[in-house]
Protein backbone atom coordinates (compact mmCIF):
# COMPACT_ATOMS: atom_id res chain seq x y z
CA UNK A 1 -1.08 4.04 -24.49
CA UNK A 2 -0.59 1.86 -27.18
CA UNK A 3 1.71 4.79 -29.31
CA UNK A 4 3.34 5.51 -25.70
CA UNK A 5 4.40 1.61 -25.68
CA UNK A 6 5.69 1.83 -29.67
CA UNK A 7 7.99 4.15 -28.70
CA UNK A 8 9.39 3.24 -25.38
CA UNK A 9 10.24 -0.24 -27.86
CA UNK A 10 11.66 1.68 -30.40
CA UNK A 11 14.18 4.40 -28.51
CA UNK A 12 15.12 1.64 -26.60
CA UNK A 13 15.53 -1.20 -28.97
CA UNK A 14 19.57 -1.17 -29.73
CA UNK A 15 22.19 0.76 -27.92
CA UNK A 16 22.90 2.85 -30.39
CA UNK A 17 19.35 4.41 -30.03
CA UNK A 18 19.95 4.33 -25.89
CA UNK A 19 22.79 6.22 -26.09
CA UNK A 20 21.32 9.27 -27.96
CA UNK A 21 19.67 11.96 -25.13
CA UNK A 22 16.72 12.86 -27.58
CA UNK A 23 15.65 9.04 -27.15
CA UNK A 24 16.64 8.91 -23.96
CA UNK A 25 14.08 11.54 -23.43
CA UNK A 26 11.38 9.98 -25.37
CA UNK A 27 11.55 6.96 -23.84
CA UNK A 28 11.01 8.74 -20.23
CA UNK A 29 8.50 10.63 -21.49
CA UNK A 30 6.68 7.59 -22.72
CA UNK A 31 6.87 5.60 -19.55
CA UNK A 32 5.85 8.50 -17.91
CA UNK A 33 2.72 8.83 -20.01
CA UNK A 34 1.86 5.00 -19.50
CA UNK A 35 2.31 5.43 -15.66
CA UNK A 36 -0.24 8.08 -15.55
CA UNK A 37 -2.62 6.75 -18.28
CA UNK A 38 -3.22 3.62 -16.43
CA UNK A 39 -3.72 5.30 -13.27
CA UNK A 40 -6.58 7.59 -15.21
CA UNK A 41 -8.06 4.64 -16.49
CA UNK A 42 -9.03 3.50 -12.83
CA UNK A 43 -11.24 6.40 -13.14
CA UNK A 44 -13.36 6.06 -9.80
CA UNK A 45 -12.63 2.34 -9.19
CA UNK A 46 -9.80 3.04 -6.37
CA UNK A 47 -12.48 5.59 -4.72
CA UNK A 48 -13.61 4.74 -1.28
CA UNK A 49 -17.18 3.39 -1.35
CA UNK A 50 -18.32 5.76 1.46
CA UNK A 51 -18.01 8.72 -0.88
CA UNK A 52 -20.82 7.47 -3.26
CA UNK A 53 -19.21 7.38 -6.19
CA UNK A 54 -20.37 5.54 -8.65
CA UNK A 55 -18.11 2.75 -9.66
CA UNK A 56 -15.99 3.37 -5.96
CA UNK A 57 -14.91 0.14 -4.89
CA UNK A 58 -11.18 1.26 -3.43
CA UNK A 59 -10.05 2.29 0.22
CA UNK A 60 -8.57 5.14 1.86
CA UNK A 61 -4.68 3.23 0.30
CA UNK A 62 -6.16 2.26 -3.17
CA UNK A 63 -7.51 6.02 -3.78
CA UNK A 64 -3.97 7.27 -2.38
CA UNK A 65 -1.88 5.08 -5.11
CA UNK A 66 -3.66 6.03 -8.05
CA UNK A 67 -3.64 10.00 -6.67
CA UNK A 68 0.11 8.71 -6.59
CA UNK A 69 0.46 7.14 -10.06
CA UNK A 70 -1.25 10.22 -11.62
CA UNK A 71 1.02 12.75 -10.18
CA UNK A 72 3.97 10.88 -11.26
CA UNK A 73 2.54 10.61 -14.60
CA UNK A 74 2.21 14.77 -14.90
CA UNK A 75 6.19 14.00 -15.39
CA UNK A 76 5.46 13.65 -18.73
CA UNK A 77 4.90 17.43 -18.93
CA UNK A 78 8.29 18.00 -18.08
CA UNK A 79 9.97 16.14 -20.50
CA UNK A 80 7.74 17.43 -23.05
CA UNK A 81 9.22 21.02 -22.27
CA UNK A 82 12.41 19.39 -22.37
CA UNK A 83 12.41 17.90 -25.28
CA UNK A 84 11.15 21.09 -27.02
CA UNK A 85 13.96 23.05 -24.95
CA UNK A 86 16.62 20.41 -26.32
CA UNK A 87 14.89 21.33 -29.96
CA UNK A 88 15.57 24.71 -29.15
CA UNK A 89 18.87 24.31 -28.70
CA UNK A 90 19.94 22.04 -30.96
C-alpha cells in the first residue's frame, strides 16, 4: 500500500508529470491497487456473523461492499497489461 501511495504522489505531483499517459497510467493503476488492498485487508470482518466465520462481524451490505471494492481493485490487472502493451509499443 504504502509503495502504491508513493507513486500515486509522485505521477501526480506537477502537471508536467499529469500530462504524460505512462503516469497517467501509473497513477490509475496505483489507486486501483489501494482500492482493492484495503478491501483485502477487511479479510472476514465485513462477513455476516451467521456464516461462522471467525472474525465475521459485517451484514448481508458490509460483505457486498468489500466483494465490491475487491472487484474494482482487480482493475489494477488491466492497467498492468496496459502499461506493458504501451511498453510494447513505445
Amino acid at each position: 500500500i504504502f509503495g502504491s501511495f508513493f507513486i500515486l504522489y509522485d505521477t501526480i505531483r506537477t502537471p508536467v508529470k499529469r500530462k504524460k499517459l505512462l503516469n497517467q497510467m501509473l497513477a490509475t493503476l496505483s489507486f486501483f491497487d489501494i482500492v482493492g488492498s484495503i478491501a483485502y485487508a477487511f479479510t472476514t470482518l465485513p462477513i455476516p456473523e451467521e456464516n461462522y466465520l471467525y472474525g465475521s462481524k459485517g451484514n448481508d451490505k458490509t460483505c457486498m461492499a468489500q466483494g465490491f471494492f475487491i472487484q474494482i481493485g482487480t482493475i489494477a490487472c488491466f492497467m498492468n497489461v496496459s502499461i506493458s502493451v504501451y511498453y510494447l509499443l513505445t
